[in-house]
Protein backbone atom coordinates (compact mmCIF):
# COMPACT_ATOMS: atom_id res chain seq x y z
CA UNK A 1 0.00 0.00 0.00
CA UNK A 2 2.78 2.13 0.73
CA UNK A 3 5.85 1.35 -1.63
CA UNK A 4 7.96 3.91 -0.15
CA UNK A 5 8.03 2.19 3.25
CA UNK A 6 8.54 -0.93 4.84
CA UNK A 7 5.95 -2.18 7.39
CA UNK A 8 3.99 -4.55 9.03
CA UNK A 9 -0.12 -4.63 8.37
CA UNK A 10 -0.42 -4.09 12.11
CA UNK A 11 1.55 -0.74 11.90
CA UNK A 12 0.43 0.08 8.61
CA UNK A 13 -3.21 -0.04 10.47
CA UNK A 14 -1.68 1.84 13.35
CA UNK A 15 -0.69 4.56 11.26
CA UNK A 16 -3.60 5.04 9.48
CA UNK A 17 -5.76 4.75 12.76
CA UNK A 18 -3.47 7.41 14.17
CA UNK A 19 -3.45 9.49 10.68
CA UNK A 20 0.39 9.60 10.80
CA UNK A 21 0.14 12.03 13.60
CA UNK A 22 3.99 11.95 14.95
CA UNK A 23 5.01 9.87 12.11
CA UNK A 24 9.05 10.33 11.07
CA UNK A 25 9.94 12.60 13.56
CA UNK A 26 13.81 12.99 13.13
CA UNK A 27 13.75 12.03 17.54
CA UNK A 28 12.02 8.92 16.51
CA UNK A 29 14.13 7.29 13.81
CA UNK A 30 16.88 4.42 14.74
CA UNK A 31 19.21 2.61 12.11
CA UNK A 32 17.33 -0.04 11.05
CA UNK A 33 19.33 -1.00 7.74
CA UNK A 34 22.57 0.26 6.43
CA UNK A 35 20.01 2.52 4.00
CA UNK A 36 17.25 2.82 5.98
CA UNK A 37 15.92 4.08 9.63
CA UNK A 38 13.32 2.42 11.62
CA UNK A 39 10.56 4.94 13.26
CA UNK A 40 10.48 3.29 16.92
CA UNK A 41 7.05 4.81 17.57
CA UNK A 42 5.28 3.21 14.67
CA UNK A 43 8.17 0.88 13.65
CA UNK A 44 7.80 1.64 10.45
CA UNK A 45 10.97 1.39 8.21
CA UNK A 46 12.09 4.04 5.48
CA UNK A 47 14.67 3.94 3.21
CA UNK A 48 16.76 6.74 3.75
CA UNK A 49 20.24 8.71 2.90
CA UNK A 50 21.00 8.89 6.62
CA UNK A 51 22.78 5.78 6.50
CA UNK A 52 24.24 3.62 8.81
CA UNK A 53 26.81 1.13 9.96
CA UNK A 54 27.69 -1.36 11.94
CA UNK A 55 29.37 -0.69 15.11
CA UNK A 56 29.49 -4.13 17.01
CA UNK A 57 26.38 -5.84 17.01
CA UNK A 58 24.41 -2.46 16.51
CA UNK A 59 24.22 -0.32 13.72
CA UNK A 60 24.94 3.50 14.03
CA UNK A 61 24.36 6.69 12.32
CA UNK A 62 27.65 7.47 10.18
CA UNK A 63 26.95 11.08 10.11
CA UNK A 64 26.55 13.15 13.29
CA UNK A 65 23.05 14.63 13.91
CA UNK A 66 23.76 18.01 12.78
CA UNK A 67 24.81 16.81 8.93
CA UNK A 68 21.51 14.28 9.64
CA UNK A 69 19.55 17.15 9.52
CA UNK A 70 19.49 18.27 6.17
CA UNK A 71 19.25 14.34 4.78
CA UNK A 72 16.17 14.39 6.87
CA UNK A 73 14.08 17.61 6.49
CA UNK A 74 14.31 16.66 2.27
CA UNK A 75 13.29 12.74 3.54
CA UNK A 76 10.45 14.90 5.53
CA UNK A 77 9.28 16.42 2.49
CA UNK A 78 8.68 13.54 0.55
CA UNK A 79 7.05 12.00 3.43
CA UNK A 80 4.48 14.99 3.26
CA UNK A 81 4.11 14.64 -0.10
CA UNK A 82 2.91 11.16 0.41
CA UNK A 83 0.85 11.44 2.95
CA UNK A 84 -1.09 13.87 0.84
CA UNK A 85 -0.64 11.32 -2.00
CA UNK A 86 -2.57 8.87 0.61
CA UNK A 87 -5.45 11.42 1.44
CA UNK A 88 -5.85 11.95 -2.12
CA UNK A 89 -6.15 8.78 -2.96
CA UNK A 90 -8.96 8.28 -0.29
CA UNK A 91 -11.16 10.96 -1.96
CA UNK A 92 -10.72 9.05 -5.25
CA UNK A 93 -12.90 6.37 -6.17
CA UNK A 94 -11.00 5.19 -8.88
CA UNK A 95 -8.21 3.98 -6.44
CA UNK A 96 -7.47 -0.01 -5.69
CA UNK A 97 -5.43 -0.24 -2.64
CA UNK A 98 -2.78 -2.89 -3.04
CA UNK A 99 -1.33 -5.02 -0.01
CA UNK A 100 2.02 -6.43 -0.31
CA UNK A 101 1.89 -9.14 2.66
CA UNK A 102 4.85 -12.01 2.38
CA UNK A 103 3.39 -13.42 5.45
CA UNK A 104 -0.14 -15.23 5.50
CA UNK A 105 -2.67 -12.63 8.44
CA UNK A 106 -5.31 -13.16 9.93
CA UNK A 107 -7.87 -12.48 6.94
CA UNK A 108 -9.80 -10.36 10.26
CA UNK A 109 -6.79 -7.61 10.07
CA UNK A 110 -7.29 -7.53 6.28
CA UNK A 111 -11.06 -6.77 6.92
CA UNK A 112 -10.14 -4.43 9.90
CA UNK A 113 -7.52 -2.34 7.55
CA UNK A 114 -10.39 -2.59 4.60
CA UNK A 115 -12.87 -1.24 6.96
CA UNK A 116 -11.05 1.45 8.40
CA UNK A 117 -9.67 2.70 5.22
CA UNK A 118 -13.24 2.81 3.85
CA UNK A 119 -14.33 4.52 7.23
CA UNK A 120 -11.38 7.30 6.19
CA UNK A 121 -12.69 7.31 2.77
CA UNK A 122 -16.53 7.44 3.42
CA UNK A 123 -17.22 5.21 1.15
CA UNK A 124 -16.39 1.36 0.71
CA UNK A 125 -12.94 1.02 -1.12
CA UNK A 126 -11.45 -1.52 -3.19
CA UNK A 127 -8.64 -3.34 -2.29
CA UNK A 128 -6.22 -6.16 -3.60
CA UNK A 129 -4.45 -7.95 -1.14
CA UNK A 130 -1.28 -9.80 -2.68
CA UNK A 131 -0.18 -12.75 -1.82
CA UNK A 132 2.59 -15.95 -2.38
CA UNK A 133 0.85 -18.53 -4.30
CA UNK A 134 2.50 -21.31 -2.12
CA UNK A 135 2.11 -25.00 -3.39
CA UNK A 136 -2.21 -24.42 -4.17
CA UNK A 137 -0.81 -23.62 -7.78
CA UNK A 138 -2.80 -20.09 -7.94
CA UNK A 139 -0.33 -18.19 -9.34
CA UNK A 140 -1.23 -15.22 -11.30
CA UNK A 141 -4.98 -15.46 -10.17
CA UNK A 142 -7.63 -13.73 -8.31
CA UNK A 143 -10.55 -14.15 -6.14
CA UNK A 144 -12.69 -12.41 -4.69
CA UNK A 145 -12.99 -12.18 -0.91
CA UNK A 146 -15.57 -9.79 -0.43
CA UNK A 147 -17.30 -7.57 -2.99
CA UNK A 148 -14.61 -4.88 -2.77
CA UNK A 149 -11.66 -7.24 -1.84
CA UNK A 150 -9.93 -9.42 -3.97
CA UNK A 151 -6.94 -11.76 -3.06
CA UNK A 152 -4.03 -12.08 -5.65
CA UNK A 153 -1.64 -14.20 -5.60
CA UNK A 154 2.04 -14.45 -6.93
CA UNK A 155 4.47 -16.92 -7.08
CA UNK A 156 7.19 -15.12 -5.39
CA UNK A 157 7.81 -11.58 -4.18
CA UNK A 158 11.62 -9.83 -5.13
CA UNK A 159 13.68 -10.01 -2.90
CA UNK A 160 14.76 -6.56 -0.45
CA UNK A 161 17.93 -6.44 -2.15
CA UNK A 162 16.79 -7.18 -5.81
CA UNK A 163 13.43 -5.10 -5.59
CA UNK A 164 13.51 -5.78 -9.53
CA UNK A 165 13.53 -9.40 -9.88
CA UNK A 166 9.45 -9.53 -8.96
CA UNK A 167 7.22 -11.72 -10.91
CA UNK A 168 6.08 -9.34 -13.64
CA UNK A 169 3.82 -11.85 -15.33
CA UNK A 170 2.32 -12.66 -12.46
CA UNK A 171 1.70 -8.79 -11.59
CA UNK A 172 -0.02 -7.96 -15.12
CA UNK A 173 -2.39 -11.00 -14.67
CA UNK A 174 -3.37 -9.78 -11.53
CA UNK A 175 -3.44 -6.10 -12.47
CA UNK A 176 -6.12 -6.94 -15.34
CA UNK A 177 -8.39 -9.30 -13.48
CA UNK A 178 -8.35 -6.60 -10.99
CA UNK A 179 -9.24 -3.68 -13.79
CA UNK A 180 -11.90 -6.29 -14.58
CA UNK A 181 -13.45 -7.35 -11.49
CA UNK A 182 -14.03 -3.45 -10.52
CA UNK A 183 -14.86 -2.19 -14.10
């Protein structure tokens, strides 16, 4: 749902619940990856220029906070920018909000995300929830789980450090059954 950020569906829910209120402040971020911080409030991961490094078994900031600063009021701004993305999405009925889950929830947090984004939204929004296809063979296919939520399925996500290498076929199927299930 949120490309630019890793996360959990339980603080992706969070955050939404909470509309981002707090969310990346600079006192709140941690190394979390050599290229990306960790907000400790929401623990919700970004990638970021304010990189780190291992010091031990911990990872540290390399820069000191004061050249952090700068690196983080731009990351700010594009965190603004799509959080206002997000609203506008909301107020657009057009919009199919994709989950990315790897792991298999509770098909009641799906529903709980579904209804409080449509509770944001006023309206009942349409979502596509993305998942691996496993052994049931169902790759590359849809179903519907609920009127305005489909499940998708894949037969592999990419990789964090090859973000390219995603199952493209796979994708458009699901993309166009999607188009056409909503159309």
């Amino acid at each position: 749902m949120f490309r630019w950020l890793s996360t959990s569906l339980e603080a992706t829910t969070v955050a939404i619940r909470r509309d981002f209120e707090g969310f990346f402040a600079f006192e709140n971020l941690v190394p979390h990856a050599p290229d990306m911080v960790r907000d400790v409030v929401y623990d919700i991961a970004f990638h970021s220029r304010m990189h780190s490094a291992r010091a031990g078994e911990n990872l540290t900031f390399v820069l000191p906070e004061e050249e952090r600063r700068p690196l983080y009021e731009a990351e700010a701004g594009k965190i603004k920018y799509f959080y206002k993305r997000f609203h506008e999405s909301l107020s657009d009925e057009r919009t199919i909000f994709v989950l990315k889950e790897s792991r298999n929830p509770d098909p009641q947090a799906i529903m709980a995300l579904w209804q409080l984004l449509s509770g944001k939204a006023g309206r009942p929004v349409r979502l596509l929830w993305v998942k691996p296809a496993g052994q049931e063979g169902l790759a590359a296919t849809v179903k519907p789980v609920t009127e305005h939520i489909l499940c998708g399925y894949v037969s592999s996500f990419a990789p964090h450090s090859k973000a390219d290498a995603f199952a493209a076929e796979d994708w458009r199927s699901l993309l166009a059954q999607t188009l056409e299930h909503f159309s």
